[in-house]
Structures are given as structure tokens and as C-alpha cells.
PDB file of N, CA and C in Angstrom:
ATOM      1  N   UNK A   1      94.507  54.786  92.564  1.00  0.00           N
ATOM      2  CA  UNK A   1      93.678  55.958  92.754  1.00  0.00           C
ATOM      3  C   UNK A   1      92.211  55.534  92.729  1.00  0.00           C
ATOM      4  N   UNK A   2      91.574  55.825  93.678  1.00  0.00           N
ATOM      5  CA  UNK A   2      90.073  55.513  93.852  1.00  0.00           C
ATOM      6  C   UNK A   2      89.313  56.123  92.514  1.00  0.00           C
ATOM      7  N   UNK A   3      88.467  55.502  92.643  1.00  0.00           N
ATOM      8  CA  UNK A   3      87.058  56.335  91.343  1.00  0.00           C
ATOM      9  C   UNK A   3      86.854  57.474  92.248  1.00  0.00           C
ATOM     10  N   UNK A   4      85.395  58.320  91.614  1.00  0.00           N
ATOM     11  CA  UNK A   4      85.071  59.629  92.295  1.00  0.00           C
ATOM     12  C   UNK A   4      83.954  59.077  93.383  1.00  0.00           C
ATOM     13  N   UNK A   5      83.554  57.706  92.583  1.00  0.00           N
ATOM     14  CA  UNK A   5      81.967  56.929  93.623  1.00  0.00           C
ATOM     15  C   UNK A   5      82.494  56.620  94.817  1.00  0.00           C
ATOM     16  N   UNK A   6      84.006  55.418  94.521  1.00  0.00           N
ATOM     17  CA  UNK A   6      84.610  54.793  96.154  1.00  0.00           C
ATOM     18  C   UNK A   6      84.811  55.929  96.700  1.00  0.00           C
ATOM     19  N   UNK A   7      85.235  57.307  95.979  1.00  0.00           N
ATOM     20  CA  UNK A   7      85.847  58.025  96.891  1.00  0.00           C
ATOM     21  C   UNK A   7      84.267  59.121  98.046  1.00  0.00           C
ATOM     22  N   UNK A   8      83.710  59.219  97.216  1.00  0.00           N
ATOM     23  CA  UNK A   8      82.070  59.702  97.623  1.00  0.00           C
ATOM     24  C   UNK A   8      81.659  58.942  99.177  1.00  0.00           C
ATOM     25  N   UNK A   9      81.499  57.423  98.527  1.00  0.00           N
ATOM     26  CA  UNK A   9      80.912  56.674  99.317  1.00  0.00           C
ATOM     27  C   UNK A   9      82.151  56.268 101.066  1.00  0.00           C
ATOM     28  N   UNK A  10      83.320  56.689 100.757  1.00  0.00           N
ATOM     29  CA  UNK A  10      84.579  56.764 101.961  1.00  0.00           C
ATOM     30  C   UNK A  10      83.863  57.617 102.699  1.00  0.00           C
ATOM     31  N   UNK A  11      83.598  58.641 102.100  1.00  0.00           N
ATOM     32  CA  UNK A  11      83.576  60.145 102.752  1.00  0.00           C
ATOM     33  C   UNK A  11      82.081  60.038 103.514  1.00  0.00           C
ATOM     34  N   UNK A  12      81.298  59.321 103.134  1.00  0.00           N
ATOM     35  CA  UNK A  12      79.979  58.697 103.357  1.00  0.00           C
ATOM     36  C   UNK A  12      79.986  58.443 104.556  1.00  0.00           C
ATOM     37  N   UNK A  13      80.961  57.092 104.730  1.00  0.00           N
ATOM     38  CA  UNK A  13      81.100  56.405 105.275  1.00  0.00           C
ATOM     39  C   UNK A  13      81.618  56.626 106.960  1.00  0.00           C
ATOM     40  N   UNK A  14      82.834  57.302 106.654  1.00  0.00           N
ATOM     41  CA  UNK A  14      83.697  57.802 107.295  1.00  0.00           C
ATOM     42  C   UNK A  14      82.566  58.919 108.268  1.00  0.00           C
ATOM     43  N   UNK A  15      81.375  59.919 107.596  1.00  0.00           N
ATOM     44  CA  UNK A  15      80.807  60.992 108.562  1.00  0.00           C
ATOM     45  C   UNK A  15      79.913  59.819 109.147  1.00  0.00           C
ATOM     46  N   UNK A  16      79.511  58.781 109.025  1.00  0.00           N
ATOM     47  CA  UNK A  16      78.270  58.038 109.845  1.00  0.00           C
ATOM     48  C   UNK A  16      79.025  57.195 110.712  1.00  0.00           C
ATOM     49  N   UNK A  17      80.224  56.859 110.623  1.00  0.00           N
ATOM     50  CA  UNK A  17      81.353  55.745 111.840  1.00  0.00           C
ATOM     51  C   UNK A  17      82.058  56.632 112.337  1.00  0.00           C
ATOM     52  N   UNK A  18      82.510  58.067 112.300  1.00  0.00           N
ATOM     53  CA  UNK A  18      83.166  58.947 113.277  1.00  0.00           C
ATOM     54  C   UNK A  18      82.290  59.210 114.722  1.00  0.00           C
ATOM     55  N   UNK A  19      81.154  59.719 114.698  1.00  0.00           N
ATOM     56  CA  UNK A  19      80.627  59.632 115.926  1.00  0.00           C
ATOM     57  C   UNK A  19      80.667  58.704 116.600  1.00  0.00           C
ATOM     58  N   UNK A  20      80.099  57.754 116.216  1.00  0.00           N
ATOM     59  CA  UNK A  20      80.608  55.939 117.146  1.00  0.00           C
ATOM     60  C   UNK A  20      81.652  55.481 117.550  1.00  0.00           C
ATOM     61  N   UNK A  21      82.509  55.861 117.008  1.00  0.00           N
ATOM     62  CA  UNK A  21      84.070  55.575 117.339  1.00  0.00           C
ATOM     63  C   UNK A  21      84.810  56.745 118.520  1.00  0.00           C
ATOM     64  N   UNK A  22      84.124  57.547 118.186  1.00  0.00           N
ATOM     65  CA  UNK A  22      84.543  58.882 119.071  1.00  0.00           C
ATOM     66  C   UNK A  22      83.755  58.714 120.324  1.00  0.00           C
ATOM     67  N   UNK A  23      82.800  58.093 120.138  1.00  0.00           N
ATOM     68  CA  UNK A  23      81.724  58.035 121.530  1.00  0.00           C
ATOM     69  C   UNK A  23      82.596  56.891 122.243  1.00  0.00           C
ATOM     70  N   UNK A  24      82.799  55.968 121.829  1.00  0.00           N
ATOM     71  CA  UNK A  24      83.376  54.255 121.960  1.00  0.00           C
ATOM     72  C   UNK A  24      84.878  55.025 122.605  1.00  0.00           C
ATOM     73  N   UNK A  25      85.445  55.484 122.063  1.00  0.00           N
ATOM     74  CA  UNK A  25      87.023  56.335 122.847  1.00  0.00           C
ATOM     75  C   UNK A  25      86.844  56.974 123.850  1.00  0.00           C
ATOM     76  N   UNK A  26      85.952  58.105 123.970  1.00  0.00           N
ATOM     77  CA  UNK A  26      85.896  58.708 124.738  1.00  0.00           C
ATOM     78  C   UNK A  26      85.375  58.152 126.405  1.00  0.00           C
ATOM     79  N   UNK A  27      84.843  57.042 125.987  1.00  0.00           N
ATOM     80  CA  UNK A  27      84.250  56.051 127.105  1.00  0.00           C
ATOM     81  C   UNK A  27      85.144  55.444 128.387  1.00  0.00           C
ATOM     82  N   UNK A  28      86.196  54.786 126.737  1.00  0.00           N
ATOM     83  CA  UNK A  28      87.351  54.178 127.226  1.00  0.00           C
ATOM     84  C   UNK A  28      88.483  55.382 128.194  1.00  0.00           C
ATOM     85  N   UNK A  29      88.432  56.298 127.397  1.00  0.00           N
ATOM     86  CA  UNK A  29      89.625  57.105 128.118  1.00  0.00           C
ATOM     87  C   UNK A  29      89.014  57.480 129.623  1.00  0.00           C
ATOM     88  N   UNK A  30      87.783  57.940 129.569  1.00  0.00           N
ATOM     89  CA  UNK A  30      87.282  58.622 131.453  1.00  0.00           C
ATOM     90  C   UNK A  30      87.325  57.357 132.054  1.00  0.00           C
ATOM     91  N   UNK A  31      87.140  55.850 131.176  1.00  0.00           N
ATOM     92  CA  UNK A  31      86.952  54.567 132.340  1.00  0.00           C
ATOM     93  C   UNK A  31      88.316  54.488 133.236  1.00  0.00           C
ATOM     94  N   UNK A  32      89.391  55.127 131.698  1.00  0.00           N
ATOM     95  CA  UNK A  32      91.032  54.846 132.003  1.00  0.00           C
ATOM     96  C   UNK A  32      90.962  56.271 133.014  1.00  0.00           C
ATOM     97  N   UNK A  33      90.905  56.758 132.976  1.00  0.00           N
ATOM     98  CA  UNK A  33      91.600  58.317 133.948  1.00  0.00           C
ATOM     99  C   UNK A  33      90.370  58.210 135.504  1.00  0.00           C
ATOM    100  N   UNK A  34      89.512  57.575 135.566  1.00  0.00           N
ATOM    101  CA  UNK A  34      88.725  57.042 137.023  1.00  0.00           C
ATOM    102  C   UNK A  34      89.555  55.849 137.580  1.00  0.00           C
ATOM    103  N   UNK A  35      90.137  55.066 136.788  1.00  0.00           N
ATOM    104  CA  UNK A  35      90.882  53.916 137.119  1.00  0.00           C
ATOM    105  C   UNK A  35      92.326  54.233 138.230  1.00  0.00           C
ATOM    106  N   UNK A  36      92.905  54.967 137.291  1.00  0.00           N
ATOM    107  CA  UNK A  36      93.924  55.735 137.225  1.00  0.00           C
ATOM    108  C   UNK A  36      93.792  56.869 138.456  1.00  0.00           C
ATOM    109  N   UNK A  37      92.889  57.465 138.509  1.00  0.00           N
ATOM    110  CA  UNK A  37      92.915  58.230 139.895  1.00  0.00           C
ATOM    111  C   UNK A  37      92.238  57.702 141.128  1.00  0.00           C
ATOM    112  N   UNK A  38      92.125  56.693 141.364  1.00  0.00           N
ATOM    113  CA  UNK A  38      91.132  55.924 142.156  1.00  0.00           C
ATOM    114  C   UNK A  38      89.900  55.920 142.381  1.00  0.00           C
ATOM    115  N   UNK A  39      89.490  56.561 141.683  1.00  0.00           N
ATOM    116  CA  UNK A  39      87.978  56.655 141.690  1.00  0.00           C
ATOM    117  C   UNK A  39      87.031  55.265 141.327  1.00  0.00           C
ATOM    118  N   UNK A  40      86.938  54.165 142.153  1.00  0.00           N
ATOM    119  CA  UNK A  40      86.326  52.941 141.503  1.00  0.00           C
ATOM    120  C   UNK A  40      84.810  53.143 141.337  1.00  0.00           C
ATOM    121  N   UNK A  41      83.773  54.235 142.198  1.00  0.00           N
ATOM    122  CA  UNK A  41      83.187  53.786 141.742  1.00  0.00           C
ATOM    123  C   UNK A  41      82.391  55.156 140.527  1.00  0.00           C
ATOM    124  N   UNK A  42      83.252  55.904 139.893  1.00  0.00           N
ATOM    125  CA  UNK A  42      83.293  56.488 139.152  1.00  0.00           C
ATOM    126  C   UNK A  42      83.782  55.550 138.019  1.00  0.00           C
ATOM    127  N   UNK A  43      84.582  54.716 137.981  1.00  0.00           N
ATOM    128  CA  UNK A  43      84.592  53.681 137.331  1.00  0.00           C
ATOM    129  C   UNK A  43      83.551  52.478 136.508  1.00  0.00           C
ATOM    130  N   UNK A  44      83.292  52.091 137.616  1.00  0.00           N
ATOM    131  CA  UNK A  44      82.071  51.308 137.969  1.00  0.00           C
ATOM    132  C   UNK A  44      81.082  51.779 136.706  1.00  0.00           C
ATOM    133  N   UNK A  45      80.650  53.468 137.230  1.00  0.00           N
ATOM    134  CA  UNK A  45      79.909  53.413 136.291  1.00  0.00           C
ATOM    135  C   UNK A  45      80.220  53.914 134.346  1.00  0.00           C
ATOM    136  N   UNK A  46      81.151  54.544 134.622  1.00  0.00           N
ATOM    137  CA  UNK A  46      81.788  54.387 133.365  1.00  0.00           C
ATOM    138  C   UNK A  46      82.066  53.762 132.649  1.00  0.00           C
ATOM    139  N   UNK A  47      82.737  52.243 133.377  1.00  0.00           N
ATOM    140  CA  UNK A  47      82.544  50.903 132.330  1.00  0.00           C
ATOM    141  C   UNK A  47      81.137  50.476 132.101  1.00  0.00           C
ATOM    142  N   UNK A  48      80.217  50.536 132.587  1.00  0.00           N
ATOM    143  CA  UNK A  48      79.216  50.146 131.766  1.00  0.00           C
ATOM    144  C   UNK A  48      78.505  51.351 130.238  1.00  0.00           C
ATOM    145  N   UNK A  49      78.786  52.237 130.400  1.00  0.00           N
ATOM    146  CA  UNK A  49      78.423  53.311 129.380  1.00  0.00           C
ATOM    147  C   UNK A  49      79.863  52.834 128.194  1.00  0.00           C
ATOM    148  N   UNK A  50      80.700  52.732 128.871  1.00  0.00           N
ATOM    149  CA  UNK A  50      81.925  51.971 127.872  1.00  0.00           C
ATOM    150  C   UNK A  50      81.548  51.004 126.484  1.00  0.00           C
ATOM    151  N   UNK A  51      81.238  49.714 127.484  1.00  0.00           N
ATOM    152  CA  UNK A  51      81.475  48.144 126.884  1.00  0.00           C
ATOM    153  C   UNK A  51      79.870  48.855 126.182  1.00  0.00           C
ATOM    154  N   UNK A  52      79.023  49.482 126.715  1.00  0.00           N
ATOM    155  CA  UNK A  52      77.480  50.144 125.763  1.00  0.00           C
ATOM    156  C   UNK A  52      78.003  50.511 124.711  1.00  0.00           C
ATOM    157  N   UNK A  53      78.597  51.448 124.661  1.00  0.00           N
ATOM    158  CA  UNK A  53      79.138  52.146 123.295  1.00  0.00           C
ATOM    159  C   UNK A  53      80.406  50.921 122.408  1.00  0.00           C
ATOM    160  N   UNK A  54      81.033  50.536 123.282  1.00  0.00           N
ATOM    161  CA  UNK A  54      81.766  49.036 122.437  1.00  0.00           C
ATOM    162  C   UNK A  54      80.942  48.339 121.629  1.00  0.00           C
ATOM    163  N   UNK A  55      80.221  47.864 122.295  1.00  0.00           N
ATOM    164  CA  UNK A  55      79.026  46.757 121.564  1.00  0.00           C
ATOM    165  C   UNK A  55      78.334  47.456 120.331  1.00  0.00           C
ATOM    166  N   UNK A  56      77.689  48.380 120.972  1.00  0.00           N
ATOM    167  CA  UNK A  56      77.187  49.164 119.629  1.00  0.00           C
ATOM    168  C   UNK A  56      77.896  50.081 118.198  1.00  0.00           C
ATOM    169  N   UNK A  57      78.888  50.064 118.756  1.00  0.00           N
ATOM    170  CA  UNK A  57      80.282  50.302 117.493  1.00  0.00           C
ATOM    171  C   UNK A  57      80.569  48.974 116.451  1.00  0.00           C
ATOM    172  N   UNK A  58      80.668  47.742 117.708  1.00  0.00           N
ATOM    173  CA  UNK A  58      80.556  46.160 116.600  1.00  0.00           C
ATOM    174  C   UNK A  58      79.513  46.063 116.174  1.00  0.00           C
ATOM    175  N   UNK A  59      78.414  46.167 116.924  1.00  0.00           N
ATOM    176  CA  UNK A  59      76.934  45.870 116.273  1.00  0.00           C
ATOM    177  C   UNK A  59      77.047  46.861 114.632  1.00  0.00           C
ATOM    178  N   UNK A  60      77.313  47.838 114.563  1.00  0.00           N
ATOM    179  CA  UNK A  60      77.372  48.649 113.299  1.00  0.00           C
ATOM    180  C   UNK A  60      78.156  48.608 112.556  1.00  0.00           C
ATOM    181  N   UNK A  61      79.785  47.794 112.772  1.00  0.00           N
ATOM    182  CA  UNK A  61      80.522  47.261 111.795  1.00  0.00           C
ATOM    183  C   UNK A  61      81.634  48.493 112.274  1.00  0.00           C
ATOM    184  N   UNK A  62      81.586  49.252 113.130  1.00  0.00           N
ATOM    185  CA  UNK A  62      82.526  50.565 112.750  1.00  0.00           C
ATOM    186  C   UNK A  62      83.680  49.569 113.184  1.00  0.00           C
ATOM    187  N   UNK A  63      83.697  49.400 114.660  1.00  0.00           N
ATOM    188  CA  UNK A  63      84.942  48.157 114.854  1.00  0.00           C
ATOM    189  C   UNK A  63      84.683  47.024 114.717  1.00  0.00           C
ATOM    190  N   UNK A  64      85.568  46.160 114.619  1.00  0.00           N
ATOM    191  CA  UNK A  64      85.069  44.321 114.820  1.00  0.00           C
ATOM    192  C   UNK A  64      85.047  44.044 115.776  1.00  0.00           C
ATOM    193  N   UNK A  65      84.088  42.819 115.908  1.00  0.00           N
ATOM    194  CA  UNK A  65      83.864  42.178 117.352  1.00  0.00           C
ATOM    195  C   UNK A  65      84.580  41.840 117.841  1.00  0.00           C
ATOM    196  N   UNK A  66      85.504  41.533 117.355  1.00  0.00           N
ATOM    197  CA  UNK A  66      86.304  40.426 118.735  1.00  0.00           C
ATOM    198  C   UNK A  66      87.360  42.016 118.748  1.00  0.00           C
ATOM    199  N   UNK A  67      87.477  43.113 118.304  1.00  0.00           N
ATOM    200  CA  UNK A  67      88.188  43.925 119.105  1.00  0.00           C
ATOM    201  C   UNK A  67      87.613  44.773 119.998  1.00  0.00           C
ATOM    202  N   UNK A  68      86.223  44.956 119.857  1.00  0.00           N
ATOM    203  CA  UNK A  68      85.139  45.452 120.853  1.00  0.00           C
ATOM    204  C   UNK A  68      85.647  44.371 122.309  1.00  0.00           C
ATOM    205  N   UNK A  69      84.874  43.146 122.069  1.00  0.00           N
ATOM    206  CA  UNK A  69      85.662  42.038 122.897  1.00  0.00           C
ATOM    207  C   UNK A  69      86.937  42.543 123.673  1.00  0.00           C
ATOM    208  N   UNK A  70      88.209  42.561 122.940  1.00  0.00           N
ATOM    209  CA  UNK A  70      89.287  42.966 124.013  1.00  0.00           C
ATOM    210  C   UNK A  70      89.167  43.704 124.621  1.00  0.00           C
ATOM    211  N   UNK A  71      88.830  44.681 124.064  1.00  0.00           N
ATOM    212  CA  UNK A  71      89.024  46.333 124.667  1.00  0.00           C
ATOM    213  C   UNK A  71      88.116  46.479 125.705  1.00  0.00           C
ATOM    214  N   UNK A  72      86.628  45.828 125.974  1.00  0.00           N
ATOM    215  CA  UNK A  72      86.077  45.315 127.487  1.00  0.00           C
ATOM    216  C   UNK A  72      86.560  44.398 128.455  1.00  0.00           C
ATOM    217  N   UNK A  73      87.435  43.864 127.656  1.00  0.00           N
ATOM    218  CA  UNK A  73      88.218  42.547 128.597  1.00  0.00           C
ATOM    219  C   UNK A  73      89.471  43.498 129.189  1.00  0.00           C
ATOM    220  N   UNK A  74      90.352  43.730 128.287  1.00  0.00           N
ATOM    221  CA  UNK A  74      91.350  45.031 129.234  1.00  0.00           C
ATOM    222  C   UNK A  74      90.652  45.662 129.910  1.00  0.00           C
ATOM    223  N   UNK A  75      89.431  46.287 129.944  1.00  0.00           N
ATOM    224  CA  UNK A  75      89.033  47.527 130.583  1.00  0.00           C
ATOM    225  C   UNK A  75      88.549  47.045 131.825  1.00  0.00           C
ATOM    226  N   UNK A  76      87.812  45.882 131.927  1.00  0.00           N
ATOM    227  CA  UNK A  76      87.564  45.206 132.706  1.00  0.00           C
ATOM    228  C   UNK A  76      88.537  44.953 133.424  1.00  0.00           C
ATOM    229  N   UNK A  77      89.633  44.560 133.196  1.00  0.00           N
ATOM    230  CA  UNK A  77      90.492  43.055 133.765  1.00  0.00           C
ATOM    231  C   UNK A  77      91.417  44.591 134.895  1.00  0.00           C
ATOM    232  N   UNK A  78      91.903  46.035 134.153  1.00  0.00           N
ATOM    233  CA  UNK A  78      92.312  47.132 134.747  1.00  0.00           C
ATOM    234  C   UNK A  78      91.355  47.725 136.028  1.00  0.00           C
ATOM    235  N   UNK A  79      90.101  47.347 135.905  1.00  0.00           N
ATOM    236  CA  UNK A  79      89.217  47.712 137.145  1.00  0.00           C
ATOM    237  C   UNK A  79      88.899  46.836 138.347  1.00  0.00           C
ATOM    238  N   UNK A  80      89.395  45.796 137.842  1.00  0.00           N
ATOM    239  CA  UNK A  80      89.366  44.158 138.658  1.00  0.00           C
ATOM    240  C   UNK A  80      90.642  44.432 139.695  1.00  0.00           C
ATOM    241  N   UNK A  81      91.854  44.771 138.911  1.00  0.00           N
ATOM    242  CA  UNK A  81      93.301  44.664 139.220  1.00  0.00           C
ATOM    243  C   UNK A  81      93.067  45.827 139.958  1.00  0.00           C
ATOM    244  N   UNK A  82      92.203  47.302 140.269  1.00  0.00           N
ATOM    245  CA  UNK A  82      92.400  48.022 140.849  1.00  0.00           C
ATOM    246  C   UNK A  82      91.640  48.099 141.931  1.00  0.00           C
ATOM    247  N   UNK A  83      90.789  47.472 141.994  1.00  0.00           N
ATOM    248  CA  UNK A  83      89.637  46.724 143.049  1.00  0.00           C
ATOM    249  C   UNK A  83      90.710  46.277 144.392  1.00  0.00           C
ATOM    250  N   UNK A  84      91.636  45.508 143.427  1.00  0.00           N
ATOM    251  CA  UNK A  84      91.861  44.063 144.035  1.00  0.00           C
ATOM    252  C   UNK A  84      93.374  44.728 144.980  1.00  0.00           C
ATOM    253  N   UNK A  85      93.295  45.928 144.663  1.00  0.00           N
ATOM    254  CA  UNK A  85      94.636  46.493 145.417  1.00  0.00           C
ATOM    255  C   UNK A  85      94.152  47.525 146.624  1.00  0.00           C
TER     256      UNK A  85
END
């Protein structure tokens, strides 16, 4: 069972990394549903507002880097593969 401080400082924590993480998802999902309906260059510009909000989610610790990392490398590698068809 947490103290009342860890539990304070969660709750802290948790309202200043929900927006970032929610911004960072929401990026990913319109990059995924432009992908997905062919829209490349609705794409196009969506992955860059994406891997923006990725980076700046690792830069702040909300996710780790090297999973910021994948999750531009899939997102990427899905817009490459849909290019390329």
C-alpha cells in the first residue's frame, strides 16, 4: 500500500503525462486511419505532427526512447509499404 505522499505525487504525475500521451496517440491513430484509407498525402502530413509529439513525450520521460523510436519506425515503415503499393 502506497504512503498518502507516493500516492499525492502518482496523481501529480499522472495529470502532467496524460495530455502528452493522449496527444502522442491520437497522432498515431489519424497517421493509422490516412494510411488505411489511402490518403498518403494526408498521411504525409500527419506523420510528421506524429514522430513531433513522439519525441516530445520521450524528451519528458512520459514514454521511453527507444519506444518513441519504434512506434516512428512502424509508422513510418506502414507509410513506405503504402507508398510502395
Amino acid at each position: 500500500m502506497p504512503s498518502a505522499k507516493s500516492a499525492r505525487v502518482g496523481v501529480r504525475k499522472k495529470a502532467r503525462n496524460q495530455p502528452v500521451r493522449t496527444k502522442a496517440r491520437t497522432c498515431i491513430a489519424r497517421t493509422r486511419r490516412f494510411i488505411e484509407s489511402g490518403d498518403l498525402g494526408g498521411a504525409e502530413s500527419e506523420i510528421t505532427s506524429a514522430i513531433s509529439a513522439l519525441d516530445r513525450a520521450a524528451q519528458r520521460g512520459v514514454i521511453h526512447r527507444n519506444s518513441a523510436s519504434r512506434r516512428k519506425s512502424r509508422l513510418t515503415q506502414a507509410l513506405n509499404k503504402a507508398k510502395a503499393e
